[in-house]
PDB file of N, CA and C in Angstrom:
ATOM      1  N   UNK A   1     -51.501   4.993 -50.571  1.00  0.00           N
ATOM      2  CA  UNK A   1     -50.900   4.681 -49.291  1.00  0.00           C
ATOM      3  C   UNK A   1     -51.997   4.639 -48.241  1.00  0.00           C
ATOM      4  N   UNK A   2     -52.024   3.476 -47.519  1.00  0.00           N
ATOM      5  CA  UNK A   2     -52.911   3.589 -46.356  1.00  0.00           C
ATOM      6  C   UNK A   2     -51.900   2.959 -44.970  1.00  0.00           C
ATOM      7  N   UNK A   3     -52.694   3.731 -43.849  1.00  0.00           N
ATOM      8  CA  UNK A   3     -52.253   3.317 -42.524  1.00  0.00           C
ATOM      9  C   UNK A   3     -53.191   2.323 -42.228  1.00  0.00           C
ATOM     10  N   UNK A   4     -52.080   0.941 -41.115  1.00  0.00           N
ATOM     11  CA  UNK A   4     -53.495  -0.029 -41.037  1.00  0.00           C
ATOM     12  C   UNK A   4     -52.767  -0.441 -39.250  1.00  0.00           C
ATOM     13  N   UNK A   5     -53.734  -1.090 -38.721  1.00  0.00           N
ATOM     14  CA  UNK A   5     -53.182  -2.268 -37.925  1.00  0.00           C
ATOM     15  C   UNK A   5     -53.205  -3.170 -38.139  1.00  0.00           C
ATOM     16  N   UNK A   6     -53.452  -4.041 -37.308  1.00  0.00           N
ATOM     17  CA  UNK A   6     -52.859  -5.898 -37.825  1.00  0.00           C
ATOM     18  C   UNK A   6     -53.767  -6.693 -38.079  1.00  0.00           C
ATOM     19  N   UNK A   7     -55.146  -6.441 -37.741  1.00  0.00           N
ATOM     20  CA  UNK A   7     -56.252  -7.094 -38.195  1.00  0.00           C
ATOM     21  C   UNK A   7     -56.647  -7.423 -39.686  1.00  0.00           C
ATOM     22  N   UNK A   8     -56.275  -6.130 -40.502  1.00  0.00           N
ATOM     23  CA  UNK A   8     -56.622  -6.782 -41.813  1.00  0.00           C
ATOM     24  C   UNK A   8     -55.513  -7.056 -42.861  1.00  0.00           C
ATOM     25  N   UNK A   9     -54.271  -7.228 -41.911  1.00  0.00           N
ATOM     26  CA  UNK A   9     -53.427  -7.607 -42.397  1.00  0.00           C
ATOM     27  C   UNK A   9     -53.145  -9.480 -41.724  1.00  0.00           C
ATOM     28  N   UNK A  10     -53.304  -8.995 -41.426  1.00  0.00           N
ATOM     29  CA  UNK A  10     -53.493 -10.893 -40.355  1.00  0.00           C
ATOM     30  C   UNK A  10     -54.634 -11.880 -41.103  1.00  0.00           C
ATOM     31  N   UNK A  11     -55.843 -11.588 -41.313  1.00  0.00           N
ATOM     32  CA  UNK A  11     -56.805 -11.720 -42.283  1.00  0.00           C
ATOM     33  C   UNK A  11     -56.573 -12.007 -43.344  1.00  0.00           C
ATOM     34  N   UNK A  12     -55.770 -11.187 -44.393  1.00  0.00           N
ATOM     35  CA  UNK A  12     -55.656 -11.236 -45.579  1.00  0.00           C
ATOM     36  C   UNK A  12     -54.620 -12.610 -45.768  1.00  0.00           C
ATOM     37  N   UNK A  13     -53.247 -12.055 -45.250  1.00  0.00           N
ATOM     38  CA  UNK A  13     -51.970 -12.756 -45.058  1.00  0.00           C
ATOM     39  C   UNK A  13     -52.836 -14.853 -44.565  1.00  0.00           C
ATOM     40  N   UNK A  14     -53.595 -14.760 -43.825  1.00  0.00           N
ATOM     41  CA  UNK A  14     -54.344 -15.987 -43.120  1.00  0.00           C
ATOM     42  C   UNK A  14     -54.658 -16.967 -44.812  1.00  0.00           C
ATOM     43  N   UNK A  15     -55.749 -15.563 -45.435  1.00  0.00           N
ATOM     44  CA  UNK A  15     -55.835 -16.377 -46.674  1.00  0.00           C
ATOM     45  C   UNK A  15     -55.094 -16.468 -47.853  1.00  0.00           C
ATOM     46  N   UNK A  16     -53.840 -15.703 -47.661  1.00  0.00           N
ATOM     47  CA  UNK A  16     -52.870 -15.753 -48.915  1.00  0.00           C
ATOM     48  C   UNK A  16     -53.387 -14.895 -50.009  1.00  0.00           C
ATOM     49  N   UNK A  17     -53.887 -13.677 -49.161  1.00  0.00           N
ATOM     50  CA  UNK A  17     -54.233 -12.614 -50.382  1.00  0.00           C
ATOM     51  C   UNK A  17     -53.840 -11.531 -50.373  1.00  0.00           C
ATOM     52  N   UNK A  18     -52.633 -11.181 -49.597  1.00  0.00           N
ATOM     53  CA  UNK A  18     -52.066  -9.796 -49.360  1.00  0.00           C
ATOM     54  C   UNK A  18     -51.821  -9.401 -50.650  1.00  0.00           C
ATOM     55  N   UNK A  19     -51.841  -9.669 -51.834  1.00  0.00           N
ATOM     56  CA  UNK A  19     -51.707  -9.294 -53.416  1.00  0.00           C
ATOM     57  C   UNK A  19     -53.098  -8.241 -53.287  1.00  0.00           C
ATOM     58  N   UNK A  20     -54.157  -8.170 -52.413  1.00  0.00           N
ATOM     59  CA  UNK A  20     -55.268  -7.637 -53.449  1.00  0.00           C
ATOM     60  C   UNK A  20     -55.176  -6.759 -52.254  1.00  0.00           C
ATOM     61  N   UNK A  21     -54.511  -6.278 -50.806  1.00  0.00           N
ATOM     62  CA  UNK A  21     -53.866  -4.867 -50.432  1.00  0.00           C
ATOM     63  C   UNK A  21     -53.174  -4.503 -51.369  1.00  0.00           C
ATOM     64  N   UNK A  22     -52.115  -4.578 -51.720  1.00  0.00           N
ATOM     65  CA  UNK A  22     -50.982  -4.323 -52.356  1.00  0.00           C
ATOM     66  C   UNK A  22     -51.549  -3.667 -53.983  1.00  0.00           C
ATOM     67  N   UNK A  23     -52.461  -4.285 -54.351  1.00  0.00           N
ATOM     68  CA  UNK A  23     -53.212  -4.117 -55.330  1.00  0.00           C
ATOM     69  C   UNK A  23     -54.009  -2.822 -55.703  1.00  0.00           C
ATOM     70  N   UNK A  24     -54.730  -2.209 -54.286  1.00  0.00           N
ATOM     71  CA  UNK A  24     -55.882  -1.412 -53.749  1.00  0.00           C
ATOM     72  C   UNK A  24     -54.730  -0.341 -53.618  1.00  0.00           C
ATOM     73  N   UNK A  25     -53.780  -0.200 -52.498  1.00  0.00           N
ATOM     74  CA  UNK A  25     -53.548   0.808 -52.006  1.00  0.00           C
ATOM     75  C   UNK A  25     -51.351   0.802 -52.346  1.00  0.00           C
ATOM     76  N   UNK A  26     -51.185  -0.324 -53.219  1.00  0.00           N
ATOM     77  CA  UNK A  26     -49.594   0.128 -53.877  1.00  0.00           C
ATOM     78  C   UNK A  26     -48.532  -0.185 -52.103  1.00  0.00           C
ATOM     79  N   UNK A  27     -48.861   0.710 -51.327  1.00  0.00           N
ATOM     80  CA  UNK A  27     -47.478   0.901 -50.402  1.00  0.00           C
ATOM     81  C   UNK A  27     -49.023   0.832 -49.041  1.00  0.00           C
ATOM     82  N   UNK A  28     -48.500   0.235 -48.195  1.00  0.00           N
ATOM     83  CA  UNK A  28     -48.956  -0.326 -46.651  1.00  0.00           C
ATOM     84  C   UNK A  28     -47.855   0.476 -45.513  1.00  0.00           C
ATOM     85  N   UNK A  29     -48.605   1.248 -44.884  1.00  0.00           N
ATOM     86  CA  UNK A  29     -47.708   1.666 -43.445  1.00  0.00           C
ATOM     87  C   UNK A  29     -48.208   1.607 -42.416  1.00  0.00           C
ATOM     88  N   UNK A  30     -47.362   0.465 -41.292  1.00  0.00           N
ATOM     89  CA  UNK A  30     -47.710   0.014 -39.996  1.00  0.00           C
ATOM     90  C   UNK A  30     -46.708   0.591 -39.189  1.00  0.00           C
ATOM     91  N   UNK A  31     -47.355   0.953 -37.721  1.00  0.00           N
ATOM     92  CA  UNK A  31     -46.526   1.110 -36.949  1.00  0.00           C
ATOM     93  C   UNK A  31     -45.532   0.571 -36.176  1.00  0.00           C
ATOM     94  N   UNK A  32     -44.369   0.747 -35.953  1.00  0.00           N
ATOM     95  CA  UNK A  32     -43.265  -0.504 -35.279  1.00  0.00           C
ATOM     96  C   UNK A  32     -44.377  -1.779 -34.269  1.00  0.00           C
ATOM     97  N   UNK A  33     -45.460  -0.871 -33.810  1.00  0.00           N
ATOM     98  CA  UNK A  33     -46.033  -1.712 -32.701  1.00  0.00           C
ATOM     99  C   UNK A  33     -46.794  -2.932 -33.434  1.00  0.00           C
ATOM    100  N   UNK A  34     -47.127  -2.337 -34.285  1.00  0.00           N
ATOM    101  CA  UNK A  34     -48.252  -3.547 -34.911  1.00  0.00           C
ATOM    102  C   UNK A  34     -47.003  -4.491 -36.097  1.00  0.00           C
ATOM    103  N   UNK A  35     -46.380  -3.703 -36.510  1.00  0.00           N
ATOM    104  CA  UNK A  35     -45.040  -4.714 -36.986  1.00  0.00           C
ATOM    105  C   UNK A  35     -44.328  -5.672 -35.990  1.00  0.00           C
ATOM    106  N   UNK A  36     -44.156  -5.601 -34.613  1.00  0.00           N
ATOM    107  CA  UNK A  36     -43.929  -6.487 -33.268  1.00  0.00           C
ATOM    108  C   UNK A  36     -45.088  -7.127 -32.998  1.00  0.00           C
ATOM    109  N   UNK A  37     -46.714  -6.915 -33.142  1.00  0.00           N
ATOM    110  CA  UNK A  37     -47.637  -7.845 -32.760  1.00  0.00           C
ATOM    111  C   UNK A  37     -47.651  -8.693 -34.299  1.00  0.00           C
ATOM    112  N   UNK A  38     -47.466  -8.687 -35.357  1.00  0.00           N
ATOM    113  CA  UNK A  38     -47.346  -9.374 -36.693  1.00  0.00           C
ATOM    114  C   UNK A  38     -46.194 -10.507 -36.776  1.00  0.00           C
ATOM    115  N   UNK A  39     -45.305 -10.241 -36.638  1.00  0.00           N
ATOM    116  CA  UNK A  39     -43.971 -10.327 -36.810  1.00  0.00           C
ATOM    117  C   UNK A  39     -43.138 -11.308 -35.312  1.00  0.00           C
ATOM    118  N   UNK A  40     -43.751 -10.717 -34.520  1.00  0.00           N
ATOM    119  CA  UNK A  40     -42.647 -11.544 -33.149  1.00  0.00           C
ATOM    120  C   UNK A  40     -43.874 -12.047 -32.415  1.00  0.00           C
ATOM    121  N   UNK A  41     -44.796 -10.961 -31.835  1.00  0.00           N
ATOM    122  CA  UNK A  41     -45.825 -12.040 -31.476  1.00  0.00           C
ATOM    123  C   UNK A  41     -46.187 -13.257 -32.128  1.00  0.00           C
ATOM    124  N   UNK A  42     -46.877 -12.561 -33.487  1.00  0.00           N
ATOM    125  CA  UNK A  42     -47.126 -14.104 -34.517  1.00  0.00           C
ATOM    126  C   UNK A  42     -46.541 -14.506 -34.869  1.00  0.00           C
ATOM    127  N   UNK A  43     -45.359 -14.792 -34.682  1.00  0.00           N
ATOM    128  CA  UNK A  43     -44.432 -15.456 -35.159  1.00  0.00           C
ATOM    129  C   UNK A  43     -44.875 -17.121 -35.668  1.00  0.00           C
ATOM    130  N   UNK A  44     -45.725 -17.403 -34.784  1.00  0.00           N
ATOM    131  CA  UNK A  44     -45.966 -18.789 -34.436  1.00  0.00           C
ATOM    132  C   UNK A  44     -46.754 -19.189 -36.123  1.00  0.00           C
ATOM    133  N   UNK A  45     -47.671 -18.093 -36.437  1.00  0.00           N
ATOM    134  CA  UNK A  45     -48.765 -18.205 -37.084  1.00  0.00           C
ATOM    135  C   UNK A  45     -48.027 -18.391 -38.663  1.00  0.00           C
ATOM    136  N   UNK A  46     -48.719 -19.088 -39.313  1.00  0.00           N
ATOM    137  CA  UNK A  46     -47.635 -18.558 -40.816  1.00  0.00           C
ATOM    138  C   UNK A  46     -48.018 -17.845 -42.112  1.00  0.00           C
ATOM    139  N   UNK A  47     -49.124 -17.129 -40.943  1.00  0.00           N
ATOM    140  CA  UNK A  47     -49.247 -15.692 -42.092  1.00  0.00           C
ATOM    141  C   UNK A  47     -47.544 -14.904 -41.848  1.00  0.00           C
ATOM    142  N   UNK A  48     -47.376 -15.093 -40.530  1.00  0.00           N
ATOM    143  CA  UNK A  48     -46.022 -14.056 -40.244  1.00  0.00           C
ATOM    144  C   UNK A  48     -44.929 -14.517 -41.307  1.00  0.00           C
ATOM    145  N   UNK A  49     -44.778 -15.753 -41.869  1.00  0.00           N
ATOM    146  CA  UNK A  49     -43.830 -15.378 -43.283  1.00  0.00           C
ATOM    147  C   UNK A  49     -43.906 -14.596 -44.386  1.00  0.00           C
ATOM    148  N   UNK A  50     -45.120 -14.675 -44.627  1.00  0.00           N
ATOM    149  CA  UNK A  50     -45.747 -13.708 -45.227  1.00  0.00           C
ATOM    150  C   UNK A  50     -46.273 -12.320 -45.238  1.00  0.00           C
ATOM    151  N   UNK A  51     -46.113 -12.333 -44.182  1.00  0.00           N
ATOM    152  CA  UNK A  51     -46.317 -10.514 -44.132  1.00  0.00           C
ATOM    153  C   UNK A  51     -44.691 -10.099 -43.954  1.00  0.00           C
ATOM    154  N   UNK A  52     -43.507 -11.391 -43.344  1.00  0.00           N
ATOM    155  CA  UNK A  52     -42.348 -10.609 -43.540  1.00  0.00           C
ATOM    156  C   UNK A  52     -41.826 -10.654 -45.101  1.00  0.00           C
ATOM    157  N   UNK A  53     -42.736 -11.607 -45.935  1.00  0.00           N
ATOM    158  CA  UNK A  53     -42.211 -11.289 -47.102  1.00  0.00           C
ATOM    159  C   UNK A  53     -42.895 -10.096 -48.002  1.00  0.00           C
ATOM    160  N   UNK A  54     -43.868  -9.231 -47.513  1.00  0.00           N
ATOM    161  CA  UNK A  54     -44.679  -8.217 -48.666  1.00  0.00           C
ATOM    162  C   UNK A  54     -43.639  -7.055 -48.526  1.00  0.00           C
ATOM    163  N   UNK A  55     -42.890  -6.510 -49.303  1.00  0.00           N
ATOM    164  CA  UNK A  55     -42.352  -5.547 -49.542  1.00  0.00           C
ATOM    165  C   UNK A  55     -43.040  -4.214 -50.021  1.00  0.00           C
ATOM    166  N   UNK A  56     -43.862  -4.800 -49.971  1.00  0.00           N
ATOM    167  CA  UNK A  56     -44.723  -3.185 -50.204  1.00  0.00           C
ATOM    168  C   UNK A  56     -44.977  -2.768 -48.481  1.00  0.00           C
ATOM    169  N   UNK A  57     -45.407  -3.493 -47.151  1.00  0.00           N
ATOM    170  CA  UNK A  57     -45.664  -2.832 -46.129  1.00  0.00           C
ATOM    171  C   UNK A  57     -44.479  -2.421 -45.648  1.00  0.00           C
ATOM    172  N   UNK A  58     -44.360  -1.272 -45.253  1.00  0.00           N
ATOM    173  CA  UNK A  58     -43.185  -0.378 -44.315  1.00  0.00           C
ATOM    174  C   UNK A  58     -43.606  -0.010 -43.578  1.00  0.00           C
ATOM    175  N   UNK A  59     -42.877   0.189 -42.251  1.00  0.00           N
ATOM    176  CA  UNK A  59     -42.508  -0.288 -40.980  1.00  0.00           C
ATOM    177  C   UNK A  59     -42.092   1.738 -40.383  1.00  0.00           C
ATOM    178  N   UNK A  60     -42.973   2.380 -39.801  1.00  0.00           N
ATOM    179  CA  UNK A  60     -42.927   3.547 -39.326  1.00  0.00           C
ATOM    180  C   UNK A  60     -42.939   3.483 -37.596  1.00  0.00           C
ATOM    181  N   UNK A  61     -41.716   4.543 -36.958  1.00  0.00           N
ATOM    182  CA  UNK A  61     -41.781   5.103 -35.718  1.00  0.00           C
ATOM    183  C   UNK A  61     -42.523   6.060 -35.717  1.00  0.00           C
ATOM    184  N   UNK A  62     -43.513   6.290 -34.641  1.00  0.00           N
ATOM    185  CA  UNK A  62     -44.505   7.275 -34.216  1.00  0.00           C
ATOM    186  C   UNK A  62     -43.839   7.858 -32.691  1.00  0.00           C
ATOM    187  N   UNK A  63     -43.709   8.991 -33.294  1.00  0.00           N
ATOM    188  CA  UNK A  63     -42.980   9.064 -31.683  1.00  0.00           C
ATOM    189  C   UNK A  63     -43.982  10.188 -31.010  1.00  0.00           C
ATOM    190  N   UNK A  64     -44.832   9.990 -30.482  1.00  0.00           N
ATOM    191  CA  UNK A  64     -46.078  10.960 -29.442  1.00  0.00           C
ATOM    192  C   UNK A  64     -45.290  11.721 -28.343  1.00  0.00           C
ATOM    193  N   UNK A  65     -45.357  12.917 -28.590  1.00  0.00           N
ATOM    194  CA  UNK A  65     -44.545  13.727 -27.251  1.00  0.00           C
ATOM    195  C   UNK A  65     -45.926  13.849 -26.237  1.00  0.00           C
ATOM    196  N   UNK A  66     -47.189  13.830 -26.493  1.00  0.00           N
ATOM    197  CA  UNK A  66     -48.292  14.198 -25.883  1.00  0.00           C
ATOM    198  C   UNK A  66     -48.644  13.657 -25.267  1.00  0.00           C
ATOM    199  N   UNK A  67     -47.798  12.410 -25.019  1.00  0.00           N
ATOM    200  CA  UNK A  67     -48.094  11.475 -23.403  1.00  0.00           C
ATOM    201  C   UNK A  67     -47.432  12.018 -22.744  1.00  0.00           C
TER     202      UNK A  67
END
């Protein structure tokens, strides 16, 4: 299991290789925020079909009381 942001998931997904995350580390966990910059921001891009299709990345609330 690794935590990521959207950079090397945007990257990978760009070249149609999210198989060799999935590969490395089994299960992907992003935060709701970087799942909204992937997903609705990029919407446009069409890695974003593809990262809504990897079922291995899941989608975590971080909730910080320390702000």
């Amino acid at each position: 299991m690794i935590i990521t942001d959207s950079t090397p998931l945007i990257n990978f997904a760009a070249i149609h290789r999210l198989d060799i995350l999935e590969q490395l580390f089994e299960r992907i966990i992003i935060p709701e925020a970087v799942e909204t910059e992937l997903l609705k921001k990029g919407k446009r891009y069409p890695s974003a079909e593809e990262l809504k299709r990897a079922d291995f990345i899941d989608v975590i609330r971080i909730n910080d009381d320390a702000i």
